[in-house]
Protein backbone atom coordinates (compact mmCIF):
# COMPACT_ATOMS: atom_id res chain seq x y z
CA UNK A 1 0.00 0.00 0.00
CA UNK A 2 2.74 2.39 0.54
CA UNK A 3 4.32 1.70 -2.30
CA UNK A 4 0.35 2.46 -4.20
CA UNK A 5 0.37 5.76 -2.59
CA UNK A 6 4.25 6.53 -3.48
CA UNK A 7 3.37 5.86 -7.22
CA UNK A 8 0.37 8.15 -7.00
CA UNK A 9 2.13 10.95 -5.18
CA UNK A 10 4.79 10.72 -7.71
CA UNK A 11 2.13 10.88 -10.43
CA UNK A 12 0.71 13.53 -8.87
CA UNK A 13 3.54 15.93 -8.82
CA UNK A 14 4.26 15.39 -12.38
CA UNK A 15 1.13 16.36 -13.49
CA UNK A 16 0.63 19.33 -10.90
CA UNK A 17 4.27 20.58 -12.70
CA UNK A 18 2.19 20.88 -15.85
CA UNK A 19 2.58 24.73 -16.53
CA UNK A 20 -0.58 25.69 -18.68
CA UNK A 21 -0.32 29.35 -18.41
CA UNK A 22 3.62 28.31 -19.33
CA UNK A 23 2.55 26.36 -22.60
CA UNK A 24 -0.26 28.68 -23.61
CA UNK A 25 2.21 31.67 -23.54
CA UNK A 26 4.64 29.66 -25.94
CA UNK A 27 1.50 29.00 -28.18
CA UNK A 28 -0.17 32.46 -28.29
CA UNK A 29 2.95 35.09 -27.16
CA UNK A 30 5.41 33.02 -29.01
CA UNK A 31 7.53 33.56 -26.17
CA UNK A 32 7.81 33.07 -22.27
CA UNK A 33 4.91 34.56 -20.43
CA UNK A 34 7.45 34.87 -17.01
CA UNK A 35 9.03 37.61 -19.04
CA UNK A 36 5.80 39.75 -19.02
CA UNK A 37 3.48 41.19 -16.56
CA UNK A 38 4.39 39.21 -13.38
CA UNK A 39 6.40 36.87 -13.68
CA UNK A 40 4.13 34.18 -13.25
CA UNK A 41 2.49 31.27 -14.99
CA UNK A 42 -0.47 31.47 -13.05
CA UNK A 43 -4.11 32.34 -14.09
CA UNK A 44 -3.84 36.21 -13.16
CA UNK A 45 -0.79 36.47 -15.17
CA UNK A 46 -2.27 35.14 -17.92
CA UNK A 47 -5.56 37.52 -17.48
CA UNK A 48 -3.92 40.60 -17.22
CA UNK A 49 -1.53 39.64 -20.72
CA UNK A 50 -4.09 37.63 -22.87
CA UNK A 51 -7.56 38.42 -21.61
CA UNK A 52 -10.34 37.14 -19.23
CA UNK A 53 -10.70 34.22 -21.74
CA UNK A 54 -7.54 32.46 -21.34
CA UNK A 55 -7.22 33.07 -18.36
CA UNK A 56 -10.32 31.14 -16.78
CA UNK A 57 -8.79 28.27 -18.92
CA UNK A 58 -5.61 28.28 -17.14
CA UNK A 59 -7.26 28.85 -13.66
CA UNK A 60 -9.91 25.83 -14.80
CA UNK A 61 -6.84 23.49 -15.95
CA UNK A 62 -4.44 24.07 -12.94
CA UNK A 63 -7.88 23.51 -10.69
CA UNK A 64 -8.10 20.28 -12.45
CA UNK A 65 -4.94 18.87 -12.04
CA UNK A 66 -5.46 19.21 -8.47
CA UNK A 67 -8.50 18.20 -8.88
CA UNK A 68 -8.45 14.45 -10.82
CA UNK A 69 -4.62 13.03 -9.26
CA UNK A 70 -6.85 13.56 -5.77
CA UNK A 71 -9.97 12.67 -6.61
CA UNK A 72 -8.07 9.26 -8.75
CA UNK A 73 -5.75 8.45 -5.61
CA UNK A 74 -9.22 8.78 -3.11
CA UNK A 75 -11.38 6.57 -5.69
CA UNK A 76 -8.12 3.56 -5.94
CA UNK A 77 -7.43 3.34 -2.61
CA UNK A 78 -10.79 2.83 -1.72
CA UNK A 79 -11.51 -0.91 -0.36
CA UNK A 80 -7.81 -1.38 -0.32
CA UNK A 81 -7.32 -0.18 3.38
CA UNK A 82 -9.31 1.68 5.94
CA UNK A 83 -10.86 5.51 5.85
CA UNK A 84 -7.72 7.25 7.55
CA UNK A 85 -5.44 5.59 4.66
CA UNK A 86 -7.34 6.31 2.01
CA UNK A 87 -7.77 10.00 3.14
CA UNK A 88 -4.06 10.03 3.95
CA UNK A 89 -3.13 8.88 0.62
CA UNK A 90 -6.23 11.31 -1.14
CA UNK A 91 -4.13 14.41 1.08
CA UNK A 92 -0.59 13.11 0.11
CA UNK A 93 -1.38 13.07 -3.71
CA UNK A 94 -2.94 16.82 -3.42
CA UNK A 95 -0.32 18.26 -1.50
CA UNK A 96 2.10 16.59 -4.22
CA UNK A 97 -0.45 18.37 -6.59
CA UNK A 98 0.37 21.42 -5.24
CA UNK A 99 4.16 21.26 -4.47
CA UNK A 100 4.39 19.87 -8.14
CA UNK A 101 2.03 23.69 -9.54
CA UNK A 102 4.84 25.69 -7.33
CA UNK A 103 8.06 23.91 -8.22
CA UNK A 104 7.45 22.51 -11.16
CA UNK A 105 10.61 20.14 -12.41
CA UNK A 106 10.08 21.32 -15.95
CA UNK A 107 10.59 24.73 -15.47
CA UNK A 108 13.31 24.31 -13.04
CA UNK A 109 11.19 24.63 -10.06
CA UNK A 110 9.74 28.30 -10.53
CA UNK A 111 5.72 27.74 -10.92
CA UNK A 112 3.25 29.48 -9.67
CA UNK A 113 1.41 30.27 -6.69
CA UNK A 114 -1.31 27.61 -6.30
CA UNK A 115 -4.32 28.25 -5.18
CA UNK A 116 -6.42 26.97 -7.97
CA UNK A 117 -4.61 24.24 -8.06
CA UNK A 118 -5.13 23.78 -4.39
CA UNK A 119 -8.94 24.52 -5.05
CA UNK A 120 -9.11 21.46 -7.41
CA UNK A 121 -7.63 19.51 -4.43
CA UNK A 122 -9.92 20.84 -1.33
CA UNK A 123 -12.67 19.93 -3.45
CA UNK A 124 -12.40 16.42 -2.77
CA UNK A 125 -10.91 15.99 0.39
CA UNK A 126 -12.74 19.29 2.21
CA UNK A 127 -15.64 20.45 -0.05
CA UNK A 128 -17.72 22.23 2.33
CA UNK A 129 -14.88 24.67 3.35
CA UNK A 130 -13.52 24.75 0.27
CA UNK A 131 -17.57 26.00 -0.64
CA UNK A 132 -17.27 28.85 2.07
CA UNK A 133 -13.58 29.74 0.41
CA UNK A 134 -14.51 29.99 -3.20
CA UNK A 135 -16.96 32.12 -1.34
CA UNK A 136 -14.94 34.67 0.10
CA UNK A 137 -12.45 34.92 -2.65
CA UNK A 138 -15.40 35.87 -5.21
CA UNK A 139 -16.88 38.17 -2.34
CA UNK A 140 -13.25 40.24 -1.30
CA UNK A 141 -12.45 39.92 -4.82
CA UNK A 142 -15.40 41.04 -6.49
CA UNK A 143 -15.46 43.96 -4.07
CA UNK A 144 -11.86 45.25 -3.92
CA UNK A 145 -10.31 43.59 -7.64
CA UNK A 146 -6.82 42.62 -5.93
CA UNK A 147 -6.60 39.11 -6.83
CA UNK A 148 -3.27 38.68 -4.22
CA UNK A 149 -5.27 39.78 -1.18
CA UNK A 150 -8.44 37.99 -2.16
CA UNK A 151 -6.28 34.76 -2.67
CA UNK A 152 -4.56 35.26 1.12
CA UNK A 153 -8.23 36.04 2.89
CA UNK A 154 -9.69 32.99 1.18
CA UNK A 155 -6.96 30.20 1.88
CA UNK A 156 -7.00 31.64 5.57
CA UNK A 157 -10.78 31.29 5.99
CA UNK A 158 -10.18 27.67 4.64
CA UNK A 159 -7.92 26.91 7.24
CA UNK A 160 -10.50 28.65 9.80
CA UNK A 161 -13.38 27.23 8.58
CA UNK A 162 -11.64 23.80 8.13
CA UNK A 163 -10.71 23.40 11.06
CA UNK A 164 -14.04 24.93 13.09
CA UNK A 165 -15.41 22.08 10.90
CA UNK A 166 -13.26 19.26 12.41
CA UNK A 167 -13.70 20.51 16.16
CA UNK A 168 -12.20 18.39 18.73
CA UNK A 169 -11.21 15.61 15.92
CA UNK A 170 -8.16 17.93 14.82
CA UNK A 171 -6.40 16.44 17.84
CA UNK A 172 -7.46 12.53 16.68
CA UNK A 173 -3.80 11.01 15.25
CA UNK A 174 -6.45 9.61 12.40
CA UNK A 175 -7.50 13.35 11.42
CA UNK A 176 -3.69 14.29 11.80
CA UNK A 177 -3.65 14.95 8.65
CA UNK A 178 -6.17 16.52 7.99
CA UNK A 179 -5.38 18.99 10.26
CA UNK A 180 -2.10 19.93 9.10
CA UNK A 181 -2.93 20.11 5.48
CA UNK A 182 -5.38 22.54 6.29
CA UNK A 183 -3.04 24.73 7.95
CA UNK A 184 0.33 24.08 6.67
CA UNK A 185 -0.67 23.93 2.61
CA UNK A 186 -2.48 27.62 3.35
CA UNK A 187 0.49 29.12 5.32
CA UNK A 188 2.77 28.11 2.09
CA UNK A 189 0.22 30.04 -0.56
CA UNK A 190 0.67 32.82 1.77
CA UNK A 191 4.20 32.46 1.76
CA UNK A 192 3.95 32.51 -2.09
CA UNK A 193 1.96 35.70 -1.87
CA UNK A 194 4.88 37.49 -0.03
CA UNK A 195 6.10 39.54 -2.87
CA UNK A 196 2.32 40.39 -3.02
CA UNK A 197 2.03 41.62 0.54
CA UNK A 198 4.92 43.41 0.77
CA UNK A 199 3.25 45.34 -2.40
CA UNK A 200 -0.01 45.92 -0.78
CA UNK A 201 1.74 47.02 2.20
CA UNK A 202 3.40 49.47 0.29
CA UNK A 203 0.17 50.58 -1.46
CA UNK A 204 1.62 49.05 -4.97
CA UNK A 205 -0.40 45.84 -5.70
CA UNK A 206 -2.35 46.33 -9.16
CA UNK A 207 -6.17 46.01 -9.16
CA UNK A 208 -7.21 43.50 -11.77
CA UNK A 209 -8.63 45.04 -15.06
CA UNK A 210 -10.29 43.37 -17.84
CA UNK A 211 -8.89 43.23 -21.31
CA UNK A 212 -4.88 42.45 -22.25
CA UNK A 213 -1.65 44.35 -22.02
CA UNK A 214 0.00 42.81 -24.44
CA UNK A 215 -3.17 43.89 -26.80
CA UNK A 216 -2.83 47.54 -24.78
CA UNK A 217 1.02 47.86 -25.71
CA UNK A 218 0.68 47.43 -29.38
């Protein structure tokens, strides 16, 4: 069995690595989209240089390859050992997900940031408070545009609601976890978004705006 859950954690950070923003500013930009905008191959990136359009497919492909190596490793292991396992092994493969999205091997370990990556994972292994922090991103984003700060507030209210969820079990050693996946995997996006807070801190983080500034330069 641990040798099952090896393979699919290895599997998992392959495909996590994929870098679709990456490969769809080869296709469309004809060159590497970490030398505009950014500097990231992430969904927002990809908004701000190509449009709306492209990016919700890059934010819906890095959700699902956090998404199906989870939701795979959850469905395989199930009958093959008891709940804890099969969560453990559902929660090893997504964090591999997401470690694979930020350090990607085929870009020499610089990805991007992962939370919708990470939202394809909570999805299966915590949907309700993944629910409440799809929420809040759409709420503090749709109110203030800052994608960075919206990203932050809604990854901590995952861990907050996650846990709130779990009560007393978050101290069970079969919810272990559980419990630190839903604090440790949030306290590394935020540690992602440090270049981010230090720039809203300093009153410097761009709003989001619809449309493309690669279209906007030429």
């Amino acid at each position: 069995m641990d040798f099952v859950i090896s393979a699919f954690c290895v599997i998992a950070f392959l495909v996590g690595g994929i870098p679709f923003g990456y490969l769809l500013g080869r296709v469309l930009l004809k060159d590497d989209i970490r030398k505009h905008g950014s500097g990231n191959i992430g969904a927002t990136n990809v908004a701000r240089l190509l449009g709306w359009k492209w990016g919700f497919v890059v934010l819906f492909l890095d959700a699902i390859k956090g998404l199906l190596p989870t939701l795979a490793t959850k469905v395989c292991l199930q009958g093959r050992g008891s709940e804890e396992l099969v969560n453990l092994g559902a929660i090893l493969a997504g964090i591999s997900c997401i470690v694979g999205h930020m350090y990607p091997i085929w870009l020499k370990l610089r990805g991007g940031k992962g939370v919708a990556t990470a939202l394809g994972v909570i999805l299966v292994i915590a949907p309700l408070a993944s629910g409440v922090a799809l929420a809040t991103f759409l709420i503090v984003f749709g109110t203030l545009r800052i994608v960075g700060l919206a990203s932050i507030v809604s990854v901590i209210c995952f861990a907050i609601t996650q846990l709130t969820f779990m009560g007393q079990d978050v101290f069970l050693i079969g919810q272990l976890p559980l419990t630190l996946f839903s604090t440790m995997v949030p306290a590394l996006i935020v540690w992602k978004h440090r270049s981010n807070i230090l720039r809203m801190l300093r009153g410097d983080e761009q709003k989001m705006k619809v449309g493309s500034e690669i279209e906007k330069k030429t």
